[in-house]
N, C-alpha and C. Protein backbone atom coordinates (compact mmCIF):
# COMPACT_ATOMS: atom_id res chain seq x y z
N UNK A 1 0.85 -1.18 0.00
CA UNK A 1 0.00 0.00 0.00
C UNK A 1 0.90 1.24 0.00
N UNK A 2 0.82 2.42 -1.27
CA UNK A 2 1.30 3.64 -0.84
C UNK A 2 0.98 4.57 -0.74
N UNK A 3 1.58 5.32 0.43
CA UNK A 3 0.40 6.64 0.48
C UNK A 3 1.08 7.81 -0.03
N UNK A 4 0.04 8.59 -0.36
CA UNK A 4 0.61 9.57 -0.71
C UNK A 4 0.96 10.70 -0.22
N UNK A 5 1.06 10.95 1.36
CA UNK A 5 1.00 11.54 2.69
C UNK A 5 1.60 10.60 4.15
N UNK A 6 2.74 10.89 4.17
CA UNK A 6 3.25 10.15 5.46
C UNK A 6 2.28 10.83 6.54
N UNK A 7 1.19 9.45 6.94
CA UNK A 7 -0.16 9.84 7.64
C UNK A 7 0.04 8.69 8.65
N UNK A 8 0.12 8.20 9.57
CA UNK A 8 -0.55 7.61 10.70
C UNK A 8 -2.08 7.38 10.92
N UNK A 9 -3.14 6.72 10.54
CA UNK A 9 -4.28 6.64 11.00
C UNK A 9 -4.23 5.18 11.56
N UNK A 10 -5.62 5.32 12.70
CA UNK A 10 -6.40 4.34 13.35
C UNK A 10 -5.37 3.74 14.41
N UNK A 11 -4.36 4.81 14.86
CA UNK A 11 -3.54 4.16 16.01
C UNK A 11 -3.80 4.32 17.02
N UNK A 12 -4.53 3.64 18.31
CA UNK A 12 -4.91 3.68 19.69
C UNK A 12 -3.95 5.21 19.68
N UNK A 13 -4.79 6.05 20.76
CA UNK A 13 -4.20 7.04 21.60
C UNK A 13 -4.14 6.88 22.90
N UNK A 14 -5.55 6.49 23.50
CA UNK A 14 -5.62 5.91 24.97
C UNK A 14 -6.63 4.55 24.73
N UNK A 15 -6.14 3.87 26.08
CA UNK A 15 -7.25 2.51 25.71
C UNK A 15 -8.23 3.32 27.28
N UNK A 16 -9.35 2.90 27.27
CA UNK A 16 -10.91 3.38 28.30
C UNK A 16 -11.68 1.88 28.27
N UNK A 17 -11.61 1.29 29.20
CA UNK A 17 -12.04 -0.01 29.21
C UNK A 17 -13.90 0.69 28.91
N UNK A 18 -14.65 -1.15 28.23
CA UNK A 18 -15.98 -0.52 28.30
C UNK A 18 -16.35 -0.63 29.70
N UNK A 19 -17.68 0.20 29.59
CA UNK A 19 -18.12 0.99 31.00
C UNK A 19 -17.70 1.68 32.11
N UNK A 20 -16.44 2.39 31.38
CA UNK A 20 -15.92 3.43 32.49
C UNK A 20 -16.49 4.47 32.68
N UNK A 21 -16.59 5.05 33.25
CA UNK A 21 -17.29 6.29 33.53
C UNK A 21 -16.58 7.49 33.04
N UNK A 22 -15.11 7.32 32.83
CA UNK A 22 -14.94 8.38 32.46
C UNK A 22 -15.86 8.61 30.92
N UNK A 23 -16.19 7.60 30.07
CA UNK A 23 -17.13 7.91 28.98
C UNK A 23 -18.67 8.09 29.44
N UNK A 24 -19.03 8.06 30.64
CA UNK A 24 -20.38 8.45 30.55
C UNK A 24 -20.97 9.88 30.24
N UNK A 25 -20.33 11.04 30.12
CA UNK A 25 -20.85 11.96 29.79
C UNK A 25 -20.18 12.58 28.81
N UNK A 26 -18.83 13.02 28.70
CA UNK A 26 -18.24 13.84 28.08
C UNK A 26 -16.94 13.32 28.74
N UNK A 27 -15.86 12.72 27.32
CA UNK A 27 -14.51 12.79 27.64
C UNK A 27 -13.77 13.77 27.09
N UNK A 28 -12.26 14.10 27.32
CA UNK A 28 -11.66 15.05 27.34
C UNK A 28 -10.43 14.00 26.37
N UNK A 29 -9.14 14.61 25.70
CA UNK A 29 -8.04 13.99 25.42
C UNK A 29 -7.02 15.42 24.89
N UNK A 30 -6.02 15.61 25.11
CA UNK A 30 -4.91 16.26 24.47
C UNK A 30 -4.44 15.47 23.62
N UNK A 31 -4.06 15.25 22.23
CA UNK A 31 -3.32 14.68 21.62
C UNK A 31 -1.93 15.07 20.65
N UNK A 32 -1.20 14.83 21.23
CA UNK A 32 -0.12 15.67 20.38
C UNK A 32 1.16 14.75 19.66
N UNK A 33 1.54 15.53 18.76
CA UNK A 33 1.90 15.04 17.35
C UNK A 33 3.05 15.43 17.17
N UNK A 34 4.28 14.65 16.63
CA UNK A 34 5.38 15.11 16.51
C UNK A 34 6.18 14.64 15.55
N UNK A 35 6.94 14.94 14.51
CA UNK A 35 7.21 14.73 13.14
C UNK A 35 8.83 13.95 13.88
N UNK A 36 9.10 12.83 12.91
CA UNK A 36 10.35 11.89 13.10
C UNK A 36 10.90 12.31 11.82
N UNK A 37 12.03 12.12 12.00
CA UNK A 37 13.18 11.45 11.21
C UNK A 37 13.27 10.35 10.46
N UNK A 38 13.72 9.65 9.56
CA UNK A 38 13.45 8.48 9.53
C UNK A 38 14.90 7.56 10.60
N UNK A 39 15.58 8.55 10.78
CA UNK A 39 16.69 8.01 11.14
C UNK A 39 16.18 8.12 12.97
N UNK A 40 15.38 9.44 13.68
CA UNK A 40 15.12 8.84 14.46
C UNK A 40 14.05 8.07 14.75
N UNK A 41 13.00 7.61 13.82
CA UNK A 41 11.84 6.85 14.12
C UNK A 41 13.02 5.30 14.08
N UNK A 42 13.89 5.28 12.93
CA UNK A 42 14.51 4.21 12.98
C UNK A 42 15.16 3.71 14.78
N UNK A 43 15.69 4.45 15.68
CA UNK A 43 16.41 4.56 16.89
C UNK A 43 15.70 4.21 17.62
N UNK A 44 14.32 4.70 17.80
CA UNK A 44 13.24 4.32 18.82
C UNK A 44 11.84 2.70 18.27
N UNK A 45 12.43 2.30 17.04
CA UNK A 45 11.91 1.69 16.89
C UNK A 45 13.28 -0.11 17.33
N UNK A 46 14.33 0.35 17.03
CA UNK A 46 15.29 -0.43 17.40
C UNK A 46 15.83 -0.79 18.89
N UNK A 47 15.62 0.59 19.53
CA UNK A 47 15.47 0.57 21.12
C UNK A 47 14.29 -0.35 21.91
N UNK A 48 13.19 -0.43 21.14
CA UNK A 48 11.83 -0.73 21.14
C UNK A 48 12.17 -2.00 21.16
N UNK A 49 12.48 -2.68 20.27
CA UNK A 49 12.95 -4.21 19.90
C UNK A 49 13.91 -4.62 20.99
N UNK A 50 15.07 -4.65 21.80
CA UNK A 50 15.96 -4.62 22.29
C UNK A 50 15.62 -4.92 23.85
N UNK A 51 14.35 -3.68 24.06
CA UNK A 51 14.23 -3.61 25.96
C UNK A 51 12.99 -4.50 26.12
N UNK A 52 12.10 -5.08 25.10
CA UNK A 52 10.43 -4.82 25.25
C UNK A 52 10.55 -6.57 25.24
N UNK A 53 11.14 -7.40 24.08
CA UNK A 53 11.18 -8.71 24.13
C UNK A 53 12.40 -8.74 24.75
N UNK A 54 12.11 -9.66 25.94
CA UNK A 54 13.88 -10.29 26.61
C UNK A 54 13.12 -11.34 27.23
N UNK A 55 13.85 -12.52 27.11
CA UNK A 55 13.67 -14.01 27.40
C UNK A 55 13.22 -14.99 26.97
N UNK A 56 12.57 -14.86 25.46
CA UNK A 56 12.03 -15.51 24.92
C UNK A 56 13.09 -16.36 24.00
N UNK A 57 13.20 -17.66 23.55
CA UNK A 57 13.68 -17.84 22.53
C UNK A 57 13.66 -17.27 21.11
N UNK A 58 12.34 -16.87 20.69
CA UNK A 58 12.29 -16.29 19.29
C UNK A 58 12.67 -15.07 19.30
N UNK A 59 12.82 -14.50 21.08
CA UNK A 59 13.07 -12.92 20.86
C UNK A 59 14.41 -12.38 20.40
N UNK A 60 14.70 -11.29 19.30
CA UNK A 60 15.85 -11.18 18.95
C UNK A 60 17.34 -10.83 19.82
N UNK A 61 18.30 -11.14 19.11
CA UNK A 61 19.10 -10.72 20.88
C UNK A 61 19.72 -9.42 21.07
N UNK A 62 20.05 -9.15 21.71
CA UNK A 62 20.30 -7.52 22.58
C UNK A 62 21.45 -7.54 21.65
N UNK A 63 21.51 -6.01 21.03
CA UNK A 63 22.28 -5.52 20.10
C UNK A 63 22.72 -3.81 20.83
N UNK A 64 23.60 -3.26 20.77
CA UNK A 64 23.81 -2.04 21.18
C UNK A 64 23.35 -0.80 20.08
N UNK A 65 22.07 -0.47 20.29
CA UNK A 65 21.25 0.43 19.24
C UNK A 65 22.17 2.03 19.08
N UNK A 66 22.28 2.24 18.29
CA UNK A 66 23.63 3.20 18.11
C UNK A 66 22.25 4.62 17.37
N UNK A 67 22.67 5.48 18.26
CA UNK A 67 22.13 7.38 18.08
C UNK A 67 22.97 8.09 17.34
N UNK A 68 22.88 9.25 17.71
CA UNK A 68 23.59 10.06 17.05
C UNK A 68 24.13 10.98 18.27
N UNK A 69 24.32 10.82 19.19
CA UNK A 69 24.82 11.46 20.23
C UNK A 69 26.58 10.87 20.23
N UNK A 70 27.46 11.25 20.55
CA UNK A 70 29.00 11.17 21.12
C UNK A 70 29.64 11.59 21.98
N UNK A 71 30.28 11.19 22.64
CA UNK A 71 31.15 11.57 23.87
C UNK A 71 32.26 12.45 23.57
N UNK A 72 31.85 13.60 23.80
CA UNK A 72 32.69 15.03 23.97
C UNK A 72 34.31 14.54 24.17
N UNK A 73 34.47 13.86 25.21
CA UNK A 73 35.63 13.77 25.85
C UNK A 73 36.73 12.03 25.31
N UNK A 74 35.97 11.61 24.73
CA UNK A 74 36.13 9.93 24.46
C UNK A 74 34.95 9.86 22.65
N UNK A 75 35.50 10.30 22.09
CA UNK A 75 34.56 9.72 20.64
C UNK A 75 34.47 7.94 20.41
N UNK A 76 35.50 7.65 21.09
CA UNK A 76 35.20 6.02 21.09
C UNK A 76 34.32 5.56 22.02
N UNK A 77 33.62 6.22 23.03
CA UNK A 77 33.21 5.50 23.93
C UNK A 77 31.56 5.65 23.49
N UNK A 78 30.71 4.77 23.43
CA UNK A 78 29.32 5.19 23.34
C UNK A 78 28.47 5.30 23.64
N UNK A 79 27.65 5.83 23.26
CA UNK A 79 26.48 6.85 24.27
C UNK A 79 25.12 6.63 23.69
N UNK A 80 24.22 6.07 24.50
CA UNK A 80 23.23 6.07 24.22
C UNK A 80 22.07 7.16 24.15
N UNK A 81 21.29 7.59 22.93
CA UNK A 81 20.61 9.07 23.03
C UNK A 81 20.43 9.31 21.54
N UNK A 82 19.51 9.84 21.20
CA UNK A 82 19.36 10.59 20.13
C UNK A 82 18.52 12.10 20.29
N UNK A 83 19.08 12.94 19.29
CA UNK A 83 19.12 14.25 19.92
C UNK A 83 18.23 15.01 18.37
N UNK A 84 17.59 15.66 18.47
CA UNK A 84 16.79 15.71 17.66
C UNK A 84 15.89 16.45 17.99
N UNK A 85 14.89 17.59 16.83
CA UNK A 85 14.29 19.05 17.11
C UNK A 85 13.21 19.63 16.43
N UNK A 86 12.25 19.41 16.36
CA UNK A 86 10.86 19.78 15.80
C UNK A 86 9.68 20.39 15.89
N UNK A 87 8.47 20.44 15.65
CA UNK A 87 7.54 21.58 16.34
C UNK A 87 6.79 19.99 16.43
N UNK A 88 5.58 20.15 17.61
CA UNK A 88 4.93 19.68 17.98
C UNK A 88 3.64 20.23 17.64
N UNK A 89 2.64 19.44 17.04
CA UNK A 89 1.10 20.00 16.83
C UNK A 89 0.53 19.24 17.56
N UNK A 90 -0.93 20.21 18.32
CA UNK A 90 -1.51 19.14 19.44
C UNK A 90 -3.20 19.74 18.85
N UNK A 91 -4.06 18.67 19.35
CA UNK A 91 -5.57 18.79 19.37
C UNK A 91 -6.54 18.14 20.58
N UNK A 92 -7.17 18.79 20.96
CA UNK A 92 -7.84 18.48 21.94
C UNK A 92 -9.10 17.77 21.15
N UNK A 93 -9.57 16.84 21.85
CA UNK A 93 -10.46 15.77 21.20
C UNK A 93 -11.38 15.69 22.28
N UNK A 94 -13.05 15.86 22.15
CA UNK A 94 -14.41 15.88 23.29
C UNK A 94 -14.97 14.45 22.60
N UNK A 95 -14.81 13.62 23.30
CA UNK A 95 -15.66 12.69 22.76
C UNK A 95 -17.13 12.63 23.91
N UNK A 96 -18.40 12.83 23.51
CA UNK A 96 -19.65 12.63 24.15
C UNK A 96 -19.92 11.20 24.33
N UNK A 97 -20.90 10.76 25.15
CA UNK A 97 -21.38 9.19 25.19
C UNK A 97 -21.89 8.95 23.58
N UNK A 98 -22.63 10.16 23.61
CA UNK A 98 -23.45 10.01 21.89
C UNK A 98 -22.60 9.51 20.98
N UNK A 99 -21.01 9.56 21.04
CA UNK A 99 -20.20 9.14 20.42
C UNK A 99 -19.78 8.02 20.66
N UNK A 100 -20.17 7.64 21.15
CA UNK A 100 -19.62 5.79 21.72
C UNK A 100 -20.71 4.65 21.33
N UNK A 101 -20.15 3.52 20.89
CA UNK A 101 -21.15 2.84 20.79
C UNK A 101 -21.42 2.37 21.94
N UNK A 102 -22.93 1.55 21.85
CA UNK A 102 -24.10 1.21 22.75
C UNK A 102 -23.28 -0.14 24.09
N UNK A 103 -22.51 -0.70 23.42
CA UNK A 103 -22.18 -1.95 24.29
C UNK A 103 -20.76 -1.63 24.62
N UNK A 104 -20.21 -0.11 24.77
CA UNK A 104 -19.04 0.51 24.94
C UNK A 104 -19.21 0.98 26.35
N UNK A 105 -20.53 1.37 26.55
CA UNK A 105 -21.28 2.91 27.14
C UNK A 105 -21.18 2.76 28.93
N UNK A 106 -21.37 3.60 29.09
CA UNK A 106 -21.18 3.36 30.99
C UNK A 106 -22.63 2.94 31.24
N UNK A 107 -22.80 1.67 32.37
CA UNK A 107 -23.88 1.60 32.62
C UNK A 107 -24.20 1.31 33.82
N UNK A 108 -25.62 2.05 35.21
CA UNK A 108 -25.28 1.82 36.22
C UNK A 108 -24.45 0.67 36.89
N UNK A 109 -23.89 1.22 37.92
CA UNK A 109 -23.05 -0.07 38.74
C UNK A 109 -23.71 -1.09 39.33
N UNK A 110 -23.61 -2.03 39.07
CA UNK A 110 -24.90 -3.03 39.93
C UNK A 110 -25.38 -3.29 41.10
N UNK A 111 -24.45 -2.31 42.08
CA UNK A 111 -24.70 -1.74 43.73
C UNK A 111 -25.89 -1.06 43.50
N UNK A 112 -25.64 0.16 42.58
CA UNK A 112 -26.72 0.70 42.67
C UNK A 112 -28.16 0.69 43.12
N UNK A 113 -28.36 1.42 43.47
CA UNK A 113 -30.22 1.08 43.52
C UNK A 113 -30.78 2.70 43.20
N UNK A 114 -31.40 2.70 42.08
CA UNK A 114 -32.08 4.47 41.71
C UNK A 114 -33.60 3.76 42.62
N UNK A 115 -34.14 4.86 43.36
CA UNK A 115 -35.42 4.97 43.47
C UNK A 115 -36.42 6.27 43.34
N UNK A 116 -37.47 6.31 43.24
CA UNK A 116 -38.17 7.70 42.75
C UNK A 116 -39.08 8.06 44.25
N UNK A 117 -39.17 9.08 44.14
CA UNK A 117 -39.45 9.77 46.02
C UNK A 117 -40.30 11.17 45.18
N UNK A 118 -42.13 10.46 45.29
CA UNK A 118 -42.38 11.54 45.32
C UNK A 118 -43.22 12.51 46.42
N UNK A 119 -42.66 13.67 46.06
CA UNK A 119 -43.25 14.90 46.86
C UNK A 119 -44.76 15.72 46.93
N UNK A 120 -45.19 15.44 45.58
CA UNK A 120 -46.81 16.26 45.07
C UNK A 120 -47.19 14.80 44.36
N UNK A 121 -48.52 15.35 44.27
CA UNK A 121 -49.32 14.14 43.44
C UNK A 121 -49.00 13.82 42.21
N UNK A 122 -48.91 12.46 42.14
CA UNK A 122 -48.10 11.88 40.76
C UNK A 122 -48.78 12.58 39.66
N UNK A 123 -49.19 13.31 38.43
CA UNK A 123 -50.14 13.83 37.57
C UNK A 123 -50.27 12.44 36.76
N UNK A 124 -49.06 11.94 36.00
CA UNK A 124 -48.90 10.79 35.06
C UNK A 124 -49.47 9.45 35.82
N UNK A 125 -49.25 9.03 37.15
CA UNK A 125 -49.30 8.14 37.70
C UNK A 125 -48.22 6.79 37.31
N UNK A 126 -47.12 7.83 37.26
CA UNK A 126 -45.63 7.20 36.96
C UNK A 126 -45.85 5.97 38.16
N UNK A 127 -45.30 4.54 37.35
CA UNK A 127 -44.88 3.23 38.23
C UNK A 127 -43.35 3.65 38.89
N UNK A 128 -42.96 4.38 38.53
CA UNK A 128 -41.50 4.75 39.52
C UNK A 128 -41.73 5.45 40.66
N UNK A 129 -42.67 6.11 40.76
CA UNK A 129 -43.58 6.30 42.36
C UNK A 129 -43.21 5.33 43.29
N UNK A 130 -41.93 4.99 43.88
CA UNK A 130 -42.37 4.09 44.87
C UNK A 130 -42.20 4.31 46.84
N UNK A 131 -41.51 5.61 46.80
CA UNK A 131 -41.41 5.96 47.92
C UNK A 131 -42.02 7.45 48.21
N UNK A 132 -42.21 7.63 49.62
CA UNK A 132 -42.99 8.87 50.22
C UNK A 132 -41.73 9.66 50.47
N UNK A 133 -41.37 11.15 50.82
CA UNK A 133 -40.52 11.79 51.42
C UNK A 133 -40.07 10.83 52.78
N UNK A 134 -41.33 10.56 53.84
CA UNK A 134 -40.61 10.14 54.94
C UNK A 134 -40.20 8.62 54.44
N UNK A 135 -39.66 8.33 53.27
CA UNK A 135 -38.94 6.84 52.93
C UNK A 135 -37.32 7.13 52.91
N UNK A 136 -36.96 8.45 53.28
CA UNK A 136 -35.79 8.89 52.89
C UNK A 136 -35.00 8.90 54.01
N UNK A 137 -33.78 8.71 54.05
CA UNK A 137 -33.11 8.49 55.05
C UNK A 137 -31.96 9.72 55.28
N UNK A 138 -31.87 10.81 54.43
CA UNK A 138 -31.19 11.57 54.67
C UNK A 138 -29.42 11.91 53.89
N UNK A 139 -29.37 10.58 53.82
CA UNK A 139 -27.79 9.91 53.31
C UNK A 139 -28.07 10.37 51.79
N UNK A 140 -29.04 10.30 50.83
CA UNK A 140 -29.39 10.05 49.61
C UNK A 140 -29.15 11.28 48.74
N UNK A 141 -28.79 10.83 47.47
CA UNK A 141 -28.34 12.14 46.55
C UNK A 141 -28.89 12.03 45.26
N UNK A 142 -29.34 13.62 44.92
CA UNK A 142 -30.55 13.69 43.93
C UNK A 142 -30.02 13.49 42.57
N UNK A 143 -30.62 12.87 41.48
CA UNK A 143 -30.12 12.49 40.56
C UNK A 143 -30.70 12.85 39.36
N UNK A 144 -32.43 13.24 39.23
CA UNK A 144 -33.21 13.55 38.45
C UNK A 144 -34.18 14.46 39.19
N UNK A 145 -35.20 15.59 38.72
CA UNK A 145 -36.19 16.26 39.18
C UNK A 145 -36.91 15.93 38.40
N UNK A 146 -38.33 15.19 38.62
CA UNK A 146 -39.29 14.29 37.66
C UNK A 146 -40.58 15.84 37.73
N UNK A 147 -41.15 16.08 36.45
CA UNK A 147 -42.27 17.00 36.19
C UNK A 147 -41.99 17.99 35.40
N UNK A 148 -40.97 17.54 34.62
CA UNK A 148 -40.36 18.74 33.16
C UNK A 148 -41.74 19.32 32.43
N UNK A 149 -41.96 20.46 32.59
CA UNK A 149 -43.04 21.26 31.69
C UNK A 149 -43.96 21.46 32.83
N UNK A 150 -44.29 20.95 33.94
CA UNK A 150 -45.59 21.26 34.66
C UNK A 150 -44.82 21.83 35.78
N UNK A 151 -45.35 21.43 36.90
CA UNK A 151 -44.94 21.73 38.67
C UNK A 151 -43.81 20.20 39.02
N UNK A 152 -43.06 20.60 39.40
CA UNK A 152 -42.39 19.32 40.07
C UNK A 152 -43.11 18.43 40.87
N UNK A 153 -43.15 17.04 40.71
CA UNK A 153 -43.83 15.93 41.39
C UNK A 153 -43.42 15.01 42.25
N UNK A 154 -41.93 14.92 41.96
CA UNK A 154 -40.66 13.83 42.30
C UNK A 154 -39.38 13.89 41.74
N UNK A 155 -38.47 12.84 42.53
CA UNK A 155 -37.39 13.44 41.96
C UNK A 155 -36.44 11.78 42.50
N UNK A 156 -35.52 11.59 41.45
CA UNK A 156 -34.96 9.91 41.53
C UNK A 156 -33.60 10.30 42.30
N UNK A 157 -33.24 8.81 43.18
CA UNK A 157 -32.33 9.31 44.24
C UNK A 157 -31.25 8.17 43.98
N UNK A 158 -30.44 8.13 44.53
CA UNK A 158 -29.42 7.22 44.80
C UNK A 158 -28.28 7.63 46.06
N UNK A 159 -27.72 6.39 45.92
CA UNK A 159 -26.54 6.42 46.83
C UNK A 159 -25.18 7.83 46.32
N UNK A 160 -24.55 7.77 47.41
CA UNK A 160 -23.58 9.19 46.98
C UNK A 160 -22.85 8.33 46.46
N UNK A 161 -22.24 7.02 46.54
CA UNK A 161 -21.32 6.44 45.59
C UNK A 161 -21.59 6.52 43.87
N UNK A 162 -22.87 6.34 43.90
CA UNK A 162 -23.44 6.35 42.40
C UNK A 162 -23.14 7.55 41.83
N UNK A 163 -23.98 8.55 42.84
CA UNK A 163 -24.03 9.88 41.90
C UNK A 163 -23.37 10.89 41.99
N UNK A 164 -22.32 11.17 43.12
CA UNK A 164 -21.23 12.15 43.40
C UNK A 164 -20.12 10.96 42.58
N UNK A 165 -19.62 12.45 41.63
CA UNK A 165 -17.90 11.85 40.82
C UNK A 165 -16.76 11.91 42.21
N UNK A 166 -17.09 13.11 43.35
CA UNK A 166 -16.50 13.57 44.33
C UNK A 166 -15.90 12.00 45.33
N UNK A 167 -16.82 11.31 44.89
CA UNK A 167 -16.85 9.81 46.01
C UNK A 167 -15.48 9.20 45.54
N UNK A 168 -15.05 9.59 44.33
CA UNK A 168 -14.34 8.53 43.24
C UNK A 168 -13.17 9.31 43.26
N UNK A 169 -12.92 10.81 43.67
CA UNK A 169 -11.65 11.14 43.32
C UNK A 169 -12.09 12.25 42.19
N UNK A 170 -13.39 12.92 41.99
CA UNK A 170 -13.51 13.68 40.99
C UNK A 170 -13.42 14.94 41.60
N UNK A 171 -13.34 15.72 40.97
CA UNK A 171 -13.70 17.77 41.36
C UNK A 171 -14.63 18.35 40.66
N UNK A 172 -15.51 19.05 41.09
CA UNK A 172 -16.50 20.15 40.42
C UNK A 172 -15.64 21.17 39.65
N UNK A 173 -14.52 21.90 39.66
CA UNK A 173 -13.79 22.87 39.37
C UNK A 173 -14.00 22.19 37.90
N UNK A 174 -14.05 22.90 36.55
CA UNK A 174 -13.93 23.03 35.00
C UNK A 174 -12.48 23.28 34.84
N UNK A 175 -11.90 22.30 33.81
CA UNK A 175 -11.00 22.46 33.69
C UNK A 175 -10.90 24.24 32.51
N UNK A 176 -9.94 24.84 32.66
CA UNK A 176 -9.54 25.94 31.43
C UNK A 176 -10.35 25.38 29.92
N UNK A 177 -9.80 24.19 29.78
CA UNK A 177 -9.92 23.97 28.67
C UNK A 177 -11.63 23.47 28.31
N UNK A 178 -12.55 23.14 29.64
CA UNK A 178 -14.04 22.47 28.75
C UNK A 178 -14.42 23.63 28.08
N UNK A 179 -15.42 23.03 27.67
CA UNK A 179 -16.11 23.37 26.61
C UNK A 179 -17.80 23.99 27.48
């Protein structure tokens, strides 16, 4: 195959196991880009070979991968390094859930338990009705406000593990960069 553009496509950037949460709403990525040599893509692809397979029989054997760096003081002695100088282009990448496929997607944790707690008279006579205010224990964190377009009626609850990111190691603070 030849191209007609020294292009890189379809190479993993990060792996996100399915149902992480970091894809449940909106992910974030920096990705940045940096133009080789062929002589140094050659160095880091030979270094690559050398440290990554060791112990195998089929694996090739340890060779001293030679840079372009030299010893100031000793030109015979050698030095491992390659030294080398370019601009870097970067892009920030939002991937939404909407962007993920369906059997990728975050889906409650199976601790979970959502329940619906309502406050005014059901209008719909929603089956998720299943608890009164005094069913609440205090501990519980709001997750939905049920009665979009009319008067509020209810509202779906869960555990703070479920629905605070805060439980997990998250922050409310926006990074500079969302959107």
């Amino acid at each position: 195959m030849h191209l007609e553009e020294n292009v890189i496509q379809g190479f993993p950037v990060a792996f996100i196991p399915a149902g992480s949460s970091k894809i449940s709403i909106l992910y974030s990525v920096l990705v940045r880009q940096r133009a080789l040599s062929k002589e140094e893509y050659d160095f880091w692809k030979e270094l690559q070979k050398t440290t990554e397979n060791l112990g195998s029989l089929f694996d090739p054997l340890p060779y001293q991968v030679k840079g372009n760096l030299r010893s100031e003081g000793s030109p015979s002695v050698e030095v491992l390094g390659m030294f080398s100088g370019g601009s870097v282009q970067e892009k920030r990448l939002f991937i939404s859930t909407g962007d993920v496929p369906f059997h990728l997607k975050n889906f409650p944790r199976p601790f979970c338990q959502i329940d619906t707690v309502c406050f005014n008279k059901n209008p719909a006579g929603d089956p998720r009705c299943r608890l009164g205010m005094e069913d609440m224990s205090g501990s519980e964190s709001l997750l939905e406000l049920l009665g979009q377009g009319g008067p509020p009626w209810g509202f779906t609850i869960s555990t703070p593990d479920c629905v605070d990111c805060r439980t997990q190691g998250g922050v409310l603070t926006r990074p500079d960069f969302w959107r």
